[in-house]
C-alpha atoms as a PDB file:
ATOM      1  CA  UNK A   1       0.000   0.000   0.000  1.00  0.00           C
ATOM      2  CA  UNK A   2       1.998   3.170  -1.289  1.00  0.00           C
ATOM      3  CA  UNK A   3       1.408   5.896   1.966  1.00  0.00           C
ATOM      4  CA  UNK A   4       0.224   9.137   1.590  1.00  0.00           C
ATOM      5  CA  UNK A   5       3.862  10.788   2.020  1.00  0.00           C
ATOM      6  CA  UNK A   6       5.430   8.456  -0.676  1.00  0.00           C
ATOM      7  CA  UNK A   7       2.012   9.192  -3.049  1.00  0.00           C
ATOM      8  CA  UNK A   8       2.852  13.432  -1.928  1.00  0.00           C
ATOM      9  CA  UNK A   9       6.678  12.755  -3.151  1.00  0.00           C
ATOM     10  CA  UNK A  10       5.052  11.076  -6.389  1.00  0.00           C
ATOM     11  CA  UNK A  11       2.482  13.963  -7.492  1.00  0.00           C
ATOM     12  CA  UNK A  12       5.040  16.457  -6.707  1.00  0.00           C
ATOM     13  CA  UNK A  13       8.351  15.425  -7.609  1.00  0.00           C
ATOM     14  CA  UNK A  14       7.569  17.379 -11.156  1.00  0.00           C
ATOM     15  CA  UNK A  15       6.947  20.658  -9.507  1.00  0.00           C
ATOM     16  CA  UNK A  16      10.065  20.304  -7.242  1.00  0.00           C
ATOM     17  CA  UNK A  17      12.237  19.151  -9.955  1.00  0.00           C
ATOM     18  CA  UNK A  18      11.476  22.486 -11.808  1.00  0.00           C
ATOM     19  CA  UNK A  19      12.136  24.886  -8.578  1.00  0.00           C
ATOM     20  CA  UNK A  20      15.628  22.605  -8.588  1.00  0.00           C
ATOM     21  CA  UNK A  21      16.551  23.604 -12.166  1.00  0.00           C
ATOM     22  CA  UNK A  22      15.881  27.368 -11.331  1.00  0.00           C
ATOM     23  CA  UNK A  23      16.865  27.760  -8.324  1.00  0.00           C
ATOM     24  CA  UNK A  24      19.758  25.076  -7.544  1.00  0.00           C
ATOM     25  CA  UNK A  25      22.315  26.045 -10.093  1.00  0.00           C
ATOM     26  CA  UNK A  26      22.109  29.658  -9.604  1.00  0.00           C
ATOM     27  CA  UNK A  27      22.502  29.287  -5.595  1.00  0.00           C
ATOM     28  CA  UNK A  28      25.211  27.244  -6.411  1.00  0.00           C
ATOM     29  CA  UNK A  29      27.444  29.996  -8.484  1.00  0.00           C
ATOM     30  CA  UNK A  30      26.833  32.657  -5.283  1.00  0.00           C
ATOM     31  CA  UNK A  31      28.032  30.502  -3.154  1.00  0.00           C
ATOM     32  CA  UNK A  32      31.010  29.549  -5.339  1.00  0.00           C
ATOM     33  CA  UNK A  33      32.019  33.589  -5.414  1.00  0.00           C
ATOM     34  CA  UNK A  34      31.161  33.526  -1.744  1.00  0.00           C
ATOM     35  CA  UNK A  35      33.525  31.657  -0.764  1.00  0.00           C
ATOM     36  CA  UNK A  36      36.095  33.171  -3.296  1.00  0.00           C
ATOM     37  CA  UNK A  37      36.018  35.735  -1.979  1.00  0.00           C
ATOM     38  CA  UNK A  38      36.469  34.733   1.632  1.00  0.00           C
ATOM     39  CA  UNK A  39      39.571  32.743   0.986  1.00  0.00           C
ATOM     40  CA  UNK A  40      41.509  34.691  -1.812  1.00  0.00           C
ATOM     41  CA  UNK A  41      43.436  36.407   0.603  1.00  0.00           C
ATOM     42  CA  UNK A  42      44.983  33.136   1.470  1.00  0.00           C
ATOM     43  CA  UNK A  43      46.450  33.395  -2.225  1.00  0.00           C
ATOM     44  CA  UNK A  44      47.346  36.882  -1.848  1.00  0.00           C
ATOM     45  CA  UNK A  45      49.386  36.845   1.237  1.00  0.00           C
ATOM     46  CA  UNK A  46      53.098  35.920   0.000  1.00  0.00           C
ATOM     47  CA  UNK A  47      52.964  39.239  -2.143  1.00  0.00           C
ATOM     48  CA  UNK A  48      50.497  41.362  -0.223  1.00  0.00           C
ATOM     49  CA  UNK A  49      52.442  40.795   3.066  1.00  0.00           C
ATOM     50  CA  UNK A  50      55.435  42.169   1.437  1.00  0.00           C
ATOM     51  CA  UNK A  51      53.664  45.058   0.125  1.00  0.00           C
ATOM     52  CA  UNK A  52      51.832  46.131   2.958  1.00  0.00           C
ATOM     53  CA  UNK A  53      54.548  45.431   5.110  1.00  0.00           C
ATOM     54  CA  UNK A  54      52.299  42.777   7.121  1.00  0.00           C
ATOM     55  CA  UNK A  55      53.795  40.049   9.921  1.00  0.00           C
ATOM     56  CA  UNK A  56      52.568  37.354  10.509  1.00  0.00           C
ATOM     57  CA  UNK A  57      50.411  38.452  13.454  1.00  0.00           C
ATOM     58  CA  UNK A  58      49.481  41.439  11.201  1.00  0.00           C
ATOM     59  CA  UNK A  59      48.129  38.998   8.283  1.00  0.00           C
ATOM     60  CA  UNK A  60      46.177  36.979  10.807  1.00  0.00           C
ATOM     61  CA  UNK A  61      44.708  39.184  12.717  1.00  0.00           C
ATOM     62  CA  UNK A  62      43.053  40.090   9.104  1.00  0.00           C
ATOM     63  CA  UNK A  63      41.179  37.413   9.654  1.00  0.00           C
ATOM     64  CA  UNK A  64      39.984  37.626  13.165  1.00  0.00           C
ATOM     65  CA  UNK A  65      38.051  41.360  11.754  1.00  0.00           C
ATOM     66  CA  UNK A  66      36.685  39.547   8.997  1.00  0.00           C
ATOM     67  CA  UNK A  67      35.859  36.452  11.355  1.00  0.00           C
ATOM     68  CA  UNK A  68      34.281  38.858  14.218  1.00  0.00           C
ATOM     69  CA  UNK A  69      32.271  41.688  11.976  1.00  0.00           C
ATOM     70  CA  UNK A  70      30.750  38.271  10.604  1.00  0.00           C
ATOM     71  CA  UNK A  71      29.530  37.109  13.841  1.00  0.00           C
ATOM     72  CA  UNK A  72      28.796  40.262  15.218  1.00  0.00           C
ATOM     73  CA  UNK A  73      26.225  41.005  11.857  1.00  0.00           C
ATOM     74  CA  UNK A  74      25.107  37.328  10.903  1.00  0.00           C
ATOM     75  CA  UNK A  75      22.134  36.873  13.041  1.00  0.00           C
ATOM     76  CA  UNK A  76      20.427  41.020  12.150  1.00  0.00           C
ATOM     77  CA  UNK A  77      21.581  40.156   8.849  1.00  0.00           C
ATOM     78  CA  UNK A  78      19.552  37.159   8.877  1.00  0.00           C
ATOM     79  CA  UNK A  79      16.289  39.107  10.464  1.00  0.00           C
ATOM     80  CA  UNK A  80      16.971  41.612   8.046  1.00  0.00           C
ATOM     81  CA  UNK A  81      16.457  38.952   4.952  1.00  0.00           C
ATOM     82  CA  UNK A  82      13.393  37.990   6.753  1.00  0.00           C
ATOM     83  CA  UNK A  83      11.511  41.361   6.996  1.00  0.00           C
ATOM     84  CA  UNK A  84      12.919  42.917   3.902  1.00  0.00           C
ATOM     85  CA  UNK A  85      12.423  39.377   1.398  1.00  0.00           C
ATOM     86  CA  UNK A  86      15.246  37.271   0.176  1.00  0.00           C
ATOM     87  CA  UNK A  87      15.216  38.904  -3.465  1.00  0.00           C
ATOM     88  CA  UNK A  88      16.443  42.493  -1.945  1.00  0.00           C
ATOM     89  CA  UNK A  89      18.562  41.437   0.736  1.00  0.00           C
ATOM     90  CA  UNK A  90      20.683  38.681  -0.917  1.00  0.00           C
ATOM     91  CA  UNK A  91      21.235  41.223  -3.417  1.00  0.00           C
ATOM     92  CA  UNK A  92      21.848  43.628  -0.902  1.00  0.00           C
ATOM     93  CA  UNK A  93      24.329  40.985   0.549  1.00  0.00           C
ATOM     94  CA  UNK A  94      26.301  40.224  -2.334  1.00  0.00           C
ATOM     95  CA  UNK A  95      26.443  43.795  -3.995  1.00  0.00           C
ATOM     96  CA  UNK A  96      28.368  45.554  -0.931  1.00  0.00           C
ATOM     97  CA  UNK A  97      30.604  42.452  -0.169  1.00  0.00           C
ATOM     98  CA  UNK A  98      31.506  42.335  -3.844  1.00  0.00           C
ATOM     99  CA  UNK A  99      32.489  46.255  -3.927  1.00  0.00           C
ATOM    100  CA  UNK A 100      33.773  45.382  -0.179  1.00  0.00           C
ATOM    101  CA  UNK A 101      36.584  42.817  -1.335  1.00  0.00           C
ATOM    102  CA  UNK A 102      37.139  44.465  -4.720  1.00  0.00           C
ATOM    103  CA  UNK A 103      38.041  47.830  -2.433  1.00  0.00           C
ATOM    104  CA  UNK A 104      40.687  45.594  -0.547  1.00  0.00           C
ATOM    105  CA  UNK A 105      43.525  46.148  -3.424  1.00  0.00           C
ATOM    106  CA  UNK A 106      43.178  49.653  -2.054  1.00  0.00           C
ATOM    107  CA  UNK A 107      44.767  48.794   0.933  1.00  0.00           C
ATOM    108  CA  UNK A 108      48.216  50.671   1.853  1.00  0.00           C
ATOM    109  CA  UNK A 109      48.870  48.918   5.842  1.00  0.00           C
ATOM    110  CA  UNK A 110      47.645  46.838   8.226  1.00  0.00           C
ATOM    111  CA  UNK A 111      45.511  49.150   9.582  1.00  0.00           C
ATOM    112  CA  UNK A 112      43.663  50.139   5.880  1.00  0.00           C
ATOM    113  CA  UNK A 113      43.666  46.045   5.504  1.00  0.00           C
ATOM    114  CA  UNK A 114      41.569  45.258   8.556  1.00  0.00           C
ATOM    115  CA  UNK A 115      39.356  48.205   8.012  1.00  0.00           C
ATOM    116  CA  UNK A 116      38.308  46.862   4.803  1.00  0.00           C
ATOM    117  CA  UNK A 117      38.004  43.420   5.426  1.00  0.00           C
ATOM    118  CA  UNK A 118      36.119  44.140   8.631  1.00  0.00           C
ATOM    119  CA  UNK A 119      33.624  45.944   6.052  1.00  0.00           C
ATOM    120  CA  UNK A 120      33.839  42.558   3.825  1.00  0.00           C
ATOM    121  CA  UNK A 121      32.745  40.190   6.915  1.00  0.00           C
ATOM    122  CA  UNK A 122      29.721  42.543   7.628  1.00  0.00           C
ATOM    123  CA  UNK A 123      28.856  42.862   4.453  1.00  0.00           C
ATOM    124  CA  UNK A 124      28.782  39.254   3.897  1.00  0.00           C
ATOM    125  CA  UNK A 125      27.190  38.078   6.985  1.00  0.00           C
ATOM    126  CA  UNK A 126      24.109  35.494   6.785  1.00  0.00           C
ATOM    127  CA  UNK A 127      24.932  34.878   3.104  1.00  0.00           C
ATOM    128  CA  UNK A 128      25.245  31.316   4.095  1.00  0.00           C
ATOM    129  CA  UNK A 129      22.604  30.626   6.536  1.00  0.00           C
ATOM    130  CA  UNK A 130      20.572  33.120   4.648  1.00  0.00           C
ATOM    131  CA  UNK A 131      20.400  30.791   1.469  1.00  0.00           C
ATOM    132  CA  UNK A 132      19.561  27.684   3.614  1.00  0.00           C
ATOM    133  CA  UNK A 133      16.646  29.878   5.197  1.00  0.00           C
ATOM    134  CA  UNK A 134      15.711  30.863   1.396  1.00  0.00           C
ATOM    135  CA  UNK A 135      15.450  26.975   0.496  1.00  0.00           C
ATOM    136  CA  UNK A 136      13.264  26.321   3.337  1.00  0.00           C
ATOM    137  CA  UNK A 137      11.013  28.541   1.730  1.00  0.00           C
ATOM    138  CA  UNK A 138      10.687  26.579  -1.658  1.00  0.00           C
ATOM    139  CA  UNK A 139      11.453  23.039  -0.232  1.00  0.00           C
ATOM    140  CA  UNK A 140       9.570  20.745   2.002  1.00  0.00           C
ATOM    141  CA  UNK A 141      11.454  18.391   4.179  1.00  0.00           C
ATOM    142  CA  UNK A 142      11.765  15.198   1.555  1.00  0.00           C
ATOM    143  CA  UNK A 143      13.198  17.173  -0.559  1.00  0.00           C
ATOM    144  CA  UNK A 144      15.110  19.954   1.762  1.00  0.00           C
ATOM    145  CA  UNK A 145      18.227  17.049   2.660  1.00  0.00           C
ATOM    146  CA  UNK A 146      19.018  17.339  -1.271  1.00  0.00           C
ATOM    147  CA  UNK A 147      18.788  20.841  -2.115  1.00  0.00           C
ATOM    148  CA  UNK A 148      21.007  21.825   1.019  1.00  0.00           C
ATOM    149  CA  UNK A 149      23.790  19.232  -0.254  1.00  0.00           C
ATOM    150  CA  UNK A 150      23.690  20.314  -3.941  1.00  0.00           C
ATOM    151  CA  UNK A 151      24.451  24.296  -2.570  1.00  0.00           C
ATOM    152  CA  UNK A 152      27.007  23.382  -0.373  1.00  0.00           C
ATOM    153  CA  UNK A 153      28.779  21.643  -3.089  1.00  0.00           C
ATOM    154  CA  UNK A 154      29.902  25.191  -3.916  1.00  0.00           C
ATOM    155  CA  UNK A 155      32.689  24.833  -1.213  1.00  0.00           C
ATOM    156  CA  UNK A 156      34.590  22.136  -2.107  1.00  0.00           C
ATOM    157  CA  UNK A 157      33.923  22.916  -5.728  1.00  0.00           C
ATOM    158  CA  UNK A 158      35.571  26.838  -5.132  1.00  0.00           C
ATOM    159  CA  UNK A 159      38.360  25.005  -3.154  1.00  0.00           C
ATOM    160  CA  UNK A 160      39.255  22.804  -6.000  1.00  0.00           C
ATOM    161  CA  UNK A 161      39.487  25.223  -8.557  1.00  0.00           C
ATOM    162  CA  UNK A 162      40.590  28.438  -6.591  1.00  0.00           C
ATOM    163  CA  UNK A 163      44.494  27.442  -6.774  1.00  0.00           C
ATOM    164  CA  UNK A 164      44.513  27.799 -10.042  1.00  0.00           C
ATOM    165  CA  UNK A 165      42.578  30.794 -11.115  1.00  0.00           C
ATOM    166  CA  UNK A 166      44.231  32.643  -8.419  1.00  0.00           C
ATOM    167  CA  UNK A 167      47.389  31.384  -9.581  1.00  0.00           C
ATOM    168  CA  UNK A 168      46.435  32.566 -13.102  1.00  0.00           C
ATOM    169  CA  UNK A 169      45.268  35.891 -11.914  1.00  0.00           C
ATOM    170  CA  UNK A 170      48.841  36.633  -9.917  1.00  0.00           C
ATOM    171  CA  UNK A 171      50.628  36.621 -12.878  1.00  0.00           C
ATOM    172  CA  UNK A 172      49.247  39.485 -14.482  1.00  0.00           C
ATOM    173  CA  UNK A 173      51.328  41.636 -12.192  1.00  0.00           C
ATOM    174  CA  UNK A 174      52.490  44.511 -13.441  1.00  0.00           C
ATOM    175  CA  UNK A 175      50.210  44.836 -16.000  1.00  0.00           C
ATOM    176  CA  UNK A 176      48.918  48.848 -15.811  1.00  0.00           C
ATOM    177  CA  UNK A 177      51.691  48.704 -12.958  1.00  0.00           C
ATOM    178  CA  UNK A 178      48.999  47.306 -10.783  1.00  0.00           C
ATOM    179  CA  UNK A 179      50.686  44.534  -8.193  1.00  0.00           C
ATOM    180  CA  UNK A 180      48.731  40.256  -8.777  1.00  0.00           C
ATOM    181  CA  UNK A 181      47.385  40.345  -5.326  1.00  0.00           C
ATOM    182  CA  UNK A 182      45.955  43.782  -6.337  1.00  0.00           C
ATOM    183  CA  UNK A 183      44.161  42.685  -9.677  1.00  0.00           C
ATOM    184  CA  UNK A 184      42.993  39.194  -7.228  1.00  0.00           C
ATOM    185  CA  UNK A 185      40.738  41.058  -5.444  1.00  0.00           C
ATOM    186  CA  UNK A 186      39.758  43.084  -8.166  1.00  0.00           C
ATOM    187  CA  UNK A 187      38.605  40.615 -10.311  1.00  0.00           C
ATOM    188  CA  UNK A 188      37.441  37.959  -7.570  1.00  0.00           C
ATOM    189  CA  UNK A 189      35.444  40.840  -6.363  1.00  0.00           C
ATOM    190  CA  UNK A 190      33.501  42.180  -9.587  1.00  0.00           C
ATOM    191  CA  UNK A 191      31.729  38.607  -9.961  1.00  0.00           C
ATOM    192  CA  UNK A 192      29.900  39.285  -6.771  1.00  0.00           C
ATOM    193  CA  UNK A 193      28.922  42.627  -7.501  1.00  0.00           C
ATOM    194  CA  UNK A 194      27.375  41.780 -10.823  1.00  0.00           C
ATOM    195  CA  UNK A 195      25.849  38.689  -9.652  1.00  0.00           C
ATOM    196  CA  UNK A 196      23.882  40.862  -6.696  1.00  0.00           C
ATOM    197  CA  UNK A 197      22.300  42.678  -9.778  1.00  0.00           C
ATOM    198  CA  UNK A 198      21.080  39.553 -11.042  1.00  0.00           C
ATOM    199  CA  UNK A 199      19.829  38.348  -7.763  1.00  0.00           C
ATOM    200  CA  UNK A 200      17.283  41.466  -7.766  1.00  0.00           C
ATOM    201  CA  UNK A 201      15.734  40.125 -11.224  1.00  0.00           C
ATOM    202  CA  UNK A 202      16.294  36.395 -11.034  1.00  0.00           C
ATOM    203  CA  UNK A 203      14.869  35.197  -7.432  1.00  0.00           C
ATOM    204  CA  UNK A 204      11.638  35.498  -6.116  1.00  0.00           C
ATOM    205  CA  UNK A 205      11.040  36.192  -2.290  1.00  0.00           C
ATOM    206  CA  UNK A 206       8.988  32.822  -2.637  1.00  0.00           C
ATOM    207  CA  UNK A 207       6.539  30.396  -4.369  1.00  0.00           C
ATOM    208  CA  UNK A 208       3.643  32.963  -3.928  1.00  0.00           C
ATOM    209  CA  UNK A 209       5.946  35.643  -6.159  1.00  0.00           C
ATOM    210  CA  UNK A 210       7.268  33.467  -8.567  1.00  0.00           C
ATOM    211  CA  UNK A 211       5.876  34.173 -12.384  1.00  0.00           C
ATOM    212  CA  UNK A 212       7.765  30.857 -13.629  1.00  0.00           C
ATOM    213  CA  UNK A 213       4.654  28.966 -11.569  1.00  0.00           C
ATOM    214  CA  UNK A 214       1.757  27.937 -12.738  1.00  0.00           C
ATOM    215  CA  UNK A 215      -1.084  28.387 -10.074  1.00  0.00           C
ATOM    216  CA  UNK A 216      -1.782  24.817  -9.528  1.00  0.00           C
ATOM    217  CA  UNK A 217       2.298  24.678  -9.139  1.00  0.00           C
ATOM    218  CA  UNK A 218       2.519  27.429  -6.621  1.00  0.00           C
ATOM    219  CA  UNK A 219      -0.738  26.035  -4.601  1.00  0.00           C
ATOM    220  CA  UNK A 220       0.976  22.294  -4.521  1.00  0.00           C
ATOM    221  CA  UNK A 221       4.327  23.494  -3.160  1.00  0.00           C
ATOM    222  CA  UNK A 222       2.250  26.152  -0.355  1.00  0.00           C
ATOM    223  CA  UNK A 223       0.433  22.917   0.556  1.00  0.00           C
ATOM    224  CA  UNK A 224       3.418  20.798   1.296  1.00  0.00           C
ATOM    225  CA  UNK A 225       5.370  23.050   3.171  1.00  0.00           C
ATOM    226  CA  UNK A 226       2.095  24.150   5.435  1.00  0.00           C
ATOM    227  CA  UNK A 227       1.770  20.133   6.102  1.00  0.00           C
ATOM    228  CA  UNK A 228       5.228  20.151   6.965  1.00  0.00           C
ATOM    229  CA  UNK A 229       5.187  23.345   9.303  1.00  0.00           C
ATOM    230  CA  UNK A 230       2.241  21.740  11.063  1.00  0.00           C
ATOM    231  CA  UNK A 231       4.425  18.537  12.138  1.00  0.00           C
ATOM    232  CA  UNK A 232       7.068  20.606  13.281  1.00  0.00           C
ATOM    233  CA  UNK A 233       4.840  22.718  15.138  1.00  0.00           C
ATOM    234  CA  UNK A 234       3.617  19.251  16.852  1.00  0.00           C
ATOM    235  CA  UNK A 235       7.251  18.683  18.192  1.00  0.00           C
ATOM    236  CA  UNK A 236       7.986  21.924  18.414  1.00  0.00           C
ATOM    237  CA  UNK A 237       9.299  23.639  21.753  1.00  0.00           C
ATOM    238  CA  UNK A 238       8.993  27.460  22.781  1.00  0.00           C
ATOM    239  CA  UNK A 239      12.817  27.645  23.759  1.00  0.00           C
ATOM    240  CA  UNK A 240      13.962  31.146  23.554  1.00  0.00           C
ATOM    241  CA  UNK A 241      17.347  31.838  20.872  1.00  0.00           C
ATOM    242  CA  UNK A 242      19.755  31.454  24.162  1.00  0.00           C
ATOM    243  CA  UNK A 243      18.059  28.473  24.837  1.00  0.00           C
ATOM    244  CA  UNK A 244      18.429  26.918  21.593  1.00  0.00           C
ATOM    245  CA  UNK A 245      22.326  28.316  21.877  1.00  0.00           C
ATOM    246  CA  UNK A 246      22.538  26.081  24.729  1.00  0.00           C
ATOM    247  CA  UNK A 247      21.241  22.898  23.210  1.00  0.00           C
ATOM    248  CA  UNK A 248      23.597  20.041  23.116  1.00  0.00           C
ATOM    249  CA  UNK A 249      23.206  19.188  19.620  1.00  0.00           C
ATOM    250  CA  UNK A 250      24.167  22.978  18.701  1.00  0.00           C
ATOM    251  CA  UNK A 251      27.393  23.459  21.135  1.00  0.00           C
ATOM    252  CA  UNK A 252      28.514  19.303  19.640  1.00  0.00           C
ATOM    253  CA  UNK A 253      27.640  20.617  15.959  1.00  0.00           C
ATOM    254  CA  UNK A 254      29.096  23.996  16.317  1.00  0.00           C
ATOM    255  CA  UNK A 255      32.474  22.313  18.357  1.00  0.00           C
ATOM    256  CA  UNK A 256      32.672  20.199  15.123  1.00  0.00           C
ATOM    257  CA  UNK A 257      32.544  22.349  12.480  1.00  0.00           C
ATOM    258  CA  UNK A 258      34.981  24.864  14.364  1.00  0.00           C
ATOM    259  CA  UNK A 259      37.456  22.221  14.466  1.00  0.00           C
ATOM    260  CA  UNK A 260      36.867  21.599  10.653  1.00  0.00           C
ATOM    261  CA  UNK A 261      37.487  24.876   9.709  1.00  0.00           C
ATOM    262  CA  UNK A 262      40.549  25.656  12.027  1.00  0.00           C
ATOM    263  CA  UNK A 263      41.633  22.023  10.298  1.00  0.00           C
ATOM    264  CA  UNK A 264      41.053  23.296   6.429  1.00  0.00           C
ATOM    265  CA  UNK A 265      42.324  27.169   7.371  1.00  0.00           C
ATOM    266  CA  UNK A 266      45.928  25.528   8.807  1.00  0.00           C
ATOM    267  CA  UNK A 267      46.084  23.195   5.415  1.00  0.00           C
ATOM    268  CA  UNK A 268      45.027  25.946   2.951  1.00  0.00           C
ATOM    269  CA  UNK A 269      47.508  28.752   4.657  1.00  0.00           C
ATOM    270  CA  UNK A 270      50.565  29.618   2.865  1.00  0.00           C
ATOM    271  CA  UNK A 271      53.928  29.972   4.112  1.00  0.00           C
ATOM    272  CA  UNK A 272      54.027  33.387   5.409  1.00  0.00           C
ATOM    273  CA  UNK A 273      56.789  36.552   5.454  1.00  0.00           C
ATOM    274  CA  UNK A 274      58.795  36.202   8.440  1.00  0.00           C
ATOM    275  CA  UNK A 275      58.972  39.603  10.210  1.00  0.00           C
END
C-alpha cells in the first residue's frame, strides 16, 4: 500500500524538480564567489604581506576582523532577509561584499587592511545561513536534505578550482603597474557585484511571487510546506534563541565544524613573510 507521504513525493516530484533547475544552479554559483572571496586572501598573502609590510600576526589578525564583523552582523543580517524578502537582501548581501573585497587592493597597511576586510565580513554576513533559510522557503522536508547538499557543493567545488585561477590571476602583475594580489581582489570581487544585480531580477522572495509557476504549481508546493510546518509545530518547543544556543546538539555541531574549519584554514595557509 503506497502511503500518503510516498504518493505526496510522487504527485510532486515534477513541480520540485522544476524549482531545482531554477533555483539550484544559480545558488550554487553565489556561493562559489562567496567563498572566493572569503579565501583569496589566502592566495594573496606571499605578495600582499610584502607590500603592505604585514607580519605574521598582522596577516592573521586580518582574519579575526573579517571572522568577528561576521559574527557580530550574521544573526540582524539574517532578520533583516526575513523582513525585507530574500530577493532584496541577498542582493543587498552580495552587492556591498563584492564592492567590499574588490576595495581591498586599495589597501596601503595593516591598519587600511583590517578596516576593509572588517567591512567585507559585515557585508557578507548570513549569506550562508541566509540561502539555507531561502530553500526552506521553496522546499519541504523530503526534498530539503538534497537541495542543502547540492548548494554546499559550492565549497569544495571553489576550493578545488581556486588554486589555479588565483594562480592565473597573480601573474598578471604589473600589467597597468597594478601589483597580482591587487588585480585578485579586483577581479574575484567584480563577480559578486554583478551577480547581486542579477539576484534582484532572477529570485523570487517565494513560491507565492514566482511568475515561472503555474497556479496549480505554486498552490501544490504552499500545501506541502504548510503540512510540513504543522508537524514541526507538533514537536515543536517554545525555547527562547539562548536556549536553543545552549542545546547540546548545537554546542557538539558547532564544536565540530569549528574544528573543521581551524583544520582546512591551517592546510590551505601559505607559508608566510617572516617579520
Amino acid at each position: 500500500m503506497v502511503t500518503k507521504a510516498a504518493a505526496d513525493a510522487t504527485t510532486d516530484e515534477p513541480v520540485f524538480r522544476k524549482v531545482f533547475r531554477r533555483l539550484i544552479w544559480f545558488l550554487f554559483i553565489l556561493l562559489l564567489v562567496s567563498f572566493l572571496d572569503r579565501i583569496n586572501i589566502a592566495f594573496a598573502a606571499l605578495a600582499m604581506n610584502r607590500d603592505l609590510g604585514l607580519s605574521a600576526s598582522a596577516y592573521g589578525a586580518s582574519f579575526t576582523v573579517f571572522y568577528a564583523a561576521y559574527t557580530l552582523c550574521e544573526i540582524p543580517s539574517n532578520l533583516m532577509l526575513a523582513r525585507f524578502g530574500a530577493r532584496l537582501w541577498i542582493s543587498r548581501i552580495m552587492i556591498t561584499w563584492g564592492l567590499a573585497s574588490a576595495a581591498t587592493m586599495f589597501a596601503i597597511g595593516p591598519w587600511s587592511l583590517f578596516g576593509i576586510r572588517a567591512v567585507v565580513g559585515a557585508a557578507e554576513a548570513g549569506f550562508l545561513p541566509g540561502i539555507l533559510l531561502y530553500l526552506t522557503y521553496w522546499f519541504p522536508r523530503s526534498f530539503r536534505a538534497r537541495a542543502n547538499a547540492l548548494f554546499i557543493m559550492g565549497i569544495p567545488t571553489t576550493i578545488a578550482i581556486a588554486s589555479s585561477l588565483s594562480g592565473l590571476i597573480l601573474q598578471m602583475s604589473g600589467f597597468l603597474g597594478i601589483a597580482g594580489w591587487r588585480w585578485l581582489f579586483l577581479l574575484e570581487g567584480l563577480p559578486a557585484l554583478v551577480l547581486g544585480v542579477i539576484c534582484f531580477f532572477y529570485l523570487d522572495d517565494g513560491p507565492a511571487q514566482a511568475r515561472w509557476l503555474t497556479e496549480g504549481e505554486r498552490r501544490d508546493i504552499a500545501s506541502r510546506l504548510e503540512r510540513d510546518r504543522a508537524l514541526e509545530q507538533t514537536g515543536a518547543t517554545n525555547k527562547s534563541i539562548l536556549g536553543q544556543l545552549r542545546s547540546g546538539n548545537v554546542v557538539l555541531l558547532s564544536l565540530a565544524y569549528f574544528i573543521w574549519k581551524a583544520r582546512n584554514r591551517r592546510m590551505a595557509a601559505p607559508a608566510l613573510v617572516a617579520d
